[in-house]
N, C-alpha and C. Protein backbone atom coordinates (compact mmCIF):
# COMPACT_ATOMS: atom_id res chain seq x y z
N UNK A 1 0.82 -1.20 0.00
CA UNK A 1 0.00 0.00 0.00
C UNK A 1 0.86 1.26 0.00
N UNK A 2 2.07 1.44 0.55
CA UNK A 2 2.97 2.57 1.07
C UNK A 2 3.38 2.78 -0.10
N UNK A 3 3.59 1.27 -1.29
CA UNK A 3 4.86 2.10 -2.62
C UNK A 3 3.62 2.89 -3.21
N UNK A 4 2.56 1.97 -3.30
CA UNK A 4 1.36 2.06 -4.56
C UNK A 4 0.73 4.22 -4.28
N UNK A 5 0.87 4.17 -2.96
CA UNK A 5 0.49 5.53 -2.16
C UNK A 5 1.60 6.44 -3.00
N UNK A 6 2.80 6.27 -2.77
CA UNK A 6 4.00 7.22 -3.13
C UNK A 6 4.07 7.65 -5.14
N UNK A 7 3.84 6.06 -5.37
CA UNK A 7 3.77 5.94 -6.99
C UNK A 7 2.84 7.31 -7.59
N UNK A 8 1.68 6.99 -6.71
CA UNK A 8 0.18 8.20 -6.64
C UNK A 8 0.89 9.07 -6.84
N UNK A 9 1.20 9.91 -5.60
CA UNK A 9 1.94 11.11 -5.16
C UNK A 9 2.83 11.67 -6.60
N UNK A 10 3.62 11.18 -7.33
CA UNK A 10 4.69 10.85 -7.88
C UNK A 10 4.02 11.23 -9.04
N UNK A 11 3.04 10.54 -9.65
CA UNK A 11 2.43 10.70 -10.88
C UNK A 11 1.11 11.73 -10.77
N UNK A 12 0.72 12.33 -9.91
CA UNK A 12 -0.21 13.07 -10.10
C UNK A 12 0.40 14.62 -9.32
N UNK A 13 -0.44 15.78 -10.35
CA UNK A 13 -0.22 17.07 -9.89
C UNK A 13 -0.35 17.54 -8.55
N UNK A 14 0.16 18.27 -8.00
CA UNK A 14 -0.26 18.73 -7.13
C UNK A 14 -1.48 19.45 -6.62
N UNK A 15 -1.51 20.06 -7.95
CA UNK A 15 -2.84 20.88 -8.14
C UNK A 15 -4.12 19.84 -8.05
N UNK A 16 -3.64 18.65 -8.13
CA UNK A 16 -5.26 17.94 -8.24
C UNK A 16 -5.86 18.04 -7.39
N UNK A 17 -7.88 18.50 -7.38
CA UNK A 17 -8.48 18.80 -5.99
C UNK A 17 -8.23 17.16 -5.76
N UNK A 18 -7.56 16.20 -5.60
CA UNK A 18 -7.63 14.41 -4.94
C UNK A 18 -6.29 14.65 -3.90
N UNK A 19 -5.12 15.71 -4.44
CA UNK A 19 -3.89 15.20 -3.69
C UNK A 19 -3.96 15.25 -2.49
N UNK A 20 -4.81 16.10 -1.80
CA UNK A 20 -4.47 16.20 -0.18
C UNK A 20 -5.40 14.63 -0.21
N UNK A 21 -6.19 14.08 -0.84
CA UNK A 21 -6.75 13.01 0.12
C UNK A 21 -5.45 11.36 -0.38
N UNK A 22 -4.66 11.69 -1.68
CA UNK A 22 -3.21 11.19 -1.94
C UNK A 22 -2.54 10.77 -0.83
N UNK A 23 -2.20 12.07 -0.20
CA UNK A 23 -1.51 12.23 0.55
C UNK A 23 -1.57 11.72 2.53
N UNK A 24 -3.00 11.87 2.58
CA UNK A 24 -3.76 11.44 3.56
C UNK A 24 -3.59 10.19 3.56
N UNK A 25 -3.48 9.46 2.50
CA UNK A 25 -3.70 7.93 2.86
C UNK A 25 -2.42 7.02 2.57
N UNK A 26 -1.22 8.02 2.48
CA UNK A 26 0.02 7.67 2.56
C UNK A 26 0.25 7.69 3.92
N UNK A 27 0.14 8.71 4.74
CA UNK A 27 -0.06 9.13 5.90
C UNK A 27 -0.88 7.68 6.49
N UNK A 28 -1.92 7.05 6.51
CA UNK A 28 -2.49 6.11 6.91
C UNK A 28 -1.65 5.12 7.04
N UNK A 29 -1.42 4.44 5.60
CA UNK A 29 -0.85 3.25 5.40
C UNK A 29 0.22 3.46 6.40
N UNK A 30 1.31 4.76 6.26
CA UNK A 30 2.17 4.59 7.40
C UNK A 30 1.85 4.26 8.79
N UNK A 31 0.88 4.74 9.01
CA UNK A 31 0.76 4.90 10.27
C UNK A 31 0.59 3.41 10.64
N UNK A 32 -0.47 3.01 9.93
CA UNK A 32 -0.97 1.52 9.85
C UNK A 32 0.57 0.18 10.37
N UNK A 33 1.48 0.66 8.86
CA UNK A 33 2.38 -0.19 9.11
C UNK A 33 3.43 0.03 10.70
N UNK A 34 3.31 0.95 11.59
CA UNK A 34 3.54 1.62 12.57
C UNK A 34 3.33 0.70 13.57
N UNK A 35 2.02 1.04 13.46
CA UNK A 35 1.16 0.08 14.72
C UNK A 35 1.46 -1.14 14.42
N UNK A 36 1.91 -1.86 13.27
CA UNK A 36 1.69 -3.52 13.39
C UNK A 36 3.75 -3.74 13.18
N UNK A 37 4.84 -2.45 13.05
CA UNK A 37 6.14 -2.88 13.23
C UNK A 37 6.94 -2.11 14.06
N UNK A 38 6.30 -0.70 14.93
CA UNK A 38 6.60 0.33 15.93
C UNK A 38 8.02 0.75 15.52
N UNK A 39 8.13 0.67 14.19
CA UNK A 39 9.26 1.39 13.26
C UNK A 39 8.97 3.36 13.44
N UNK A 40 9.86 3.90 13.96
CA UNK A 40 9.86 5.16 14.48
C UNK A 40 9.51 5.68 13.25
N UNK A 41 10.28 6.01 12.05
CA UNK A 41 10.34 6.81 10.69
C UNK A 41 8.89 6.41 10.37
N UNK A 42 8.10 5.70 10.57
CA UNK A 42 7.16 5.64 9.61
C UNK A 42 5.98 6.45 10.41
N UNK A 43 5.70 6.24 11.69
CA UNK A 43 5.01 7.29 12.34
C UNK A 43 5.22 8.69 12.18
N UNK A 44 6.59 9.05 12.23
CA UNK A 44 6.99 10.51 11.82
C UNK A 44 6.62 11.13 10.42
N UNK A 45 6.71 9.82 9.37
CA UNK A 45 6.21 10.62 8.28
C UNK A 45 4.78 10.43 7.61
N UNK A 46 4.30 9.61 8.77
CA UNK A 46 2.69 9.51 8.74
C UNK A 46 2.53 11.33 9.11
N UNK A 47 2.82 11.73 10.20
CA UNK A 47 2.75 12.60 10.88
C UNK A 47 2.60 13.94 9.94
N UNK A 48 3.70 13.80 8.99
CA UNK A 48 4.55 15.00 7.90
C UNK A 48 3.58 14.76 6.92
N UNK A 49 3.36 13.39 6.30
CA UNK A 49 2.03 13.62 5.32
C UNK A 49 0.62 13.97 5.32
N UNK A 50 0.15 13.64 6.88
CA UNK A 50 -1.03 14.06 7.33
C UNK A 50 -1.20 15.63 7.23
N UNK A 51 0.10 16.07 7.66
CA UNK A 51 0.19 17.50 7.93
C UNK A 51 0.09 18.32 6.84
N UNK A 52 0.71 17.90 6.03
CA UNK A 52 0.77 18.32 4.64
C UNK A 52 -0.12 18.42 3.97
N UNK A 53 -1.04 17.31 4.16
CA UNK A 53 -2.65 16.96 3.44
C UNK A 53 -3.12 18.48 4.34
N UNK A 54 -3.13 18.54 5.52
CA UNK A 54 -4.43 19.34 6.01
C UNK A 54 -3.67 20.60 4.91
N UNK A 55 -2.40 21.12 5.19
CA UNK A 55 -2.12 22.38 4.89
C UNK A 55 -2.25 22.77 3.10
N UNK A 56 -2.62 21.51 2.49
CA UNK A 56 -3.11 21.68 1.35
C UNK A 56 -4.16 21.75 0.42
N UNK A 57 -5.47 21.99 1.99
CA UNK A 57 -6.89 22.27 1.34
C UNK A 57 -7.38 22.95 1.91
N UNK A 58 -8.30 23.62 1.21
CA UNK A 58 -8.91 25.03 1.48
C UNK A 58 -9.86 25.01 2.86
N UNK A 59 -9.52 26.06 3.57
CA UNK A 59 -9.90 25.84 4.39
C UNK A 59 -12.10 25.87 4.76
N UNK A 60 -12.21 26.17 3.58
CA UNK A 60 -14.16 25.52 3.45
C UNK A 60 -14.42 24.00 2.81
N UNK A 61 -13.06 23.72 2.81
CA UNK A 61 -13.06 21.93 1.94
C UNK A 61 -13.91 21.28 3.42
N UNK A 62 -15.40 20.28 2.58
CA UNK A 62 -15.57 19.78 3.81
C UNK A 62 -14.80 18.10 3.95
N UNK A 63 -13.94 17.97 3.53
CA UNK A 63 -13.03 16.74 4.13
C UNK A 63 -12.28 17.36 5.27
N UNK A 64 -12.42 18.75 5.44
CA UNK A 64 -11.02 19.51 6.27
C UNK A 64 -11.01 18.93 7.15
N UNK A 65 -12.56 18.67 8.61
CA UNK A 65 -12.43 17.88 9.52
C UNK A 65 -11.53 16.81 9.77
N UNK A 66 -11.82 16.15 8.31
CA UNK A 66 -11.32 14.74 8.32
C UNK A 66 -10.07 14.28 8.33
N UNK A 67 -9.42 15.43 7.57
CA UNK A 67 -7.75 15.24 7.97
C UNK A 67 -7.45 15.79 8.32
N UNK A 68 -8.11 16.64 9.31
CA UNK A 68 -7.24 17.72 10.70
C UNK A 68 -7.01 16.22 11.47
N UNK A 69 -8.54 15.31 11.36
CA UNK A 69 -9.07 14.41 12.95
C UNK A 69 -7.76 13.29 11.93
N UNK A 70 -7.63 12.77 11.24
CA UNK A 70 -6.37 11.77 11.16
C UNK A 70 -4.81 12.41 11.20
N UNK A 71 -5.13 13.65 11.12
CA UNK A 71 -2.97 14.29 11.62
C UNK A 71 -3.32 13.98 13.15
N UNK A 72 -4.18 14.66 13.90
CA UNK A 72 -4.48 14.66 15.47
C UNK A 72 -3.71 13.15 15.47
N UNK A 73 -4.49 12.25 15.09
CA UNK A 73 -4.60 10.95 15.38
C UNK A 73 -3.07 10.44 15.48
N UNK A 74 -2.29 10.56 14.12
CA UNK A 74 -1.03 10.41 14.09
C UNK A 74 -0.45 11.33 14.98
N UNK A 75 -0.54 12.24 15.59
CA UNK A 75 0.33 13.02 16.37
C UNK A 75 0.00 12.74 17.29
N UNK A 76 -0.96 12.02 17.92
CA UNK A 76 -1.36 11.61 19.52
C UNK A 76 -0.56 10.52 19.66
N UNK A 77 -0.78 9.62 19.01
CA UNK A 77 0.37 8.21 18.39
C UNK A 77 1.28 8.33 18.76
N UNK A 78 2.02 9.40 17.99
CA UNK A 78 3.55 9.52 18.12
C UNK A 78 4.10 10.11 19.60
N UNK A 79 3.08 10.98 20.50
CA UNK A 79 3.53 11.93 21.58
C UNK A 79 3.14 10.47 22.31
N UNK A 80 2.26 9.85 22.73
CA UNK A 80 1.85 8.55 23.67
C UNK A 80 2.94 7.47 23.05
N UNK A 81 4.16 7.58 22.11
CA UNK A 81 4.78 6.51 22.04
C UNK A 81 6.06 7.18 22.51
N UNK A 82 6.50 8.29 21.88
CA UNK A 82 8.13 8.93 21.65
C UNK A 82 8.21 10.04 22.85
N UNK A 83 6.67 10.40 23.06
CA UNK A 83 6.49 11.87 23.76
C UNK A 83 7.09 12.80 23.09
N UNK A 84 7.27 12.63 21.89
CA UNK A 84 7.06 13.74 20.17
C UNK A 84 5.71 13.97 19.82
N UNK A 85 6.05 14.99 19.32
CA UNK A 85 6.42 16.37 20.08
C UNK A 85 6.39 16.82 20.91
N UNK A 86 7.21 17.06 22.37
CA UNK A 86 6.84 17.43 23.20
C UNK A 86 6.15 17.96 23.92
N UNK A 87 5.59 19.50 23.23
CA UNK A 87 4.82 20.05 23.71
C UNK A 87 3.27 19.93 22.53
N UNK A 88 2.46 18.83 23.41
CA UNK A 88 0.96 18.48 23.06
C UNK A 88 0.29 20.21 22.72
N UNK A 89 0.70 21.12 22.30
CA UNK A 89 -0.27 21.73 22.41
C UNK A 89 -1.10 21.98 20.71
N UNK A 90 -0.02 21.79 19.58
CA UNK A 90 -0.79 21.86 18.61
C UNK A 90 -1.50 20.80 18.16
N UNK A 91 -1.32 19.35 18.91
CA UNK A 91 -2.09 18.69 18.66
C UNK A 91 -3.72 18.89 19.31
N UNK A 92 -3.74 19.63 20.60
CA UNK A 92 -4.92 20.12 21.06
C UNK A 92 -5.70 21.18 20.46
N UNK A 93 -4.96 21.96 19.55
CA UNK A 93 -5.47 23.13 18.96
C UNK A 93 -6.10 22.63 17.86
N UNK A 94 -5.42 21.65 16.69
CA UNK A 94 -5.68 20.81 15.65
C UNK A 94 -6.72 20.27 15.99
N UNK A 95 -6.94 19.27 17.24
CA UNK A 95 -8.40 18.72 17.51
C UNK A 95 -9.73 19.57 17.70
N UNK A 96 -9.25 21.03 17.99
CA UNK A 96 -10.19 22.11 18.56
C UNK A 96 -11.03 22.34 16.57
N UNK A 97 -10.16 22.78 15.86
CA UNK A 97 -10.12 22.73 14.90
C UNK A 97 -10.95 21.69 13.65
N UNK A 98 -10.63 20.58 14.35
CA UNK A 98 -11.94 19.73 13.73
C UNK A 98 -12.89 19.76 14.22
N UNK A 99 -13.32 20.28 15.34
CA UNK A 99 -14.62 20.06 15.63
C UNK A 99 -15.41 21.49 15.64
């Protein structure tokens, strides 16, 4: 799922209104493979692609919720495993934000 995700990324514009949800589910699969091999790099760049997805759609997109609430998700992950990022607070602001 992680190459087939990147291949995506790779071959399609940026400009496409699909890439932030591209990108979102690169972010998944990582995360996914995370939880089932607690391989550090792959949580972190679950983290970086999630982030990336939110910061690349408009902010009246109504998926916005949806990948504010899966970066949260990956960044709660990573602070309850690494205690990265240290300071929880933009992950609290981000959750404020989806809802």
């Amino acid at each position: 799922a992680i190459k087939h995700c990147r291949a995506v990324l790779d071959t399609h514009d940026p400009e496409d209104p699909h890439y932030p949800s591209y990108l979102d589910s690169l972010g998944h699969a990582l995360r996914s493979r995370f939880e089932l091999t607690g391989y550090r790099q792959d949580i972190e760049e679950a983290v970086e692609f999630h982030g990336v997805a939110v910061g690349t759609l408009d902010l009246a997109n109504i998926s916005r919720h949806t990948l504010i609430s899966n970066h949260v998700t990956a960044l709660s992950l990573c602070f309850r495993t690494f205690r990265k990022p240290e300071n929880p607070k933009k992950t609290l602001d981000l959750y404020r934000q989806a809802i």
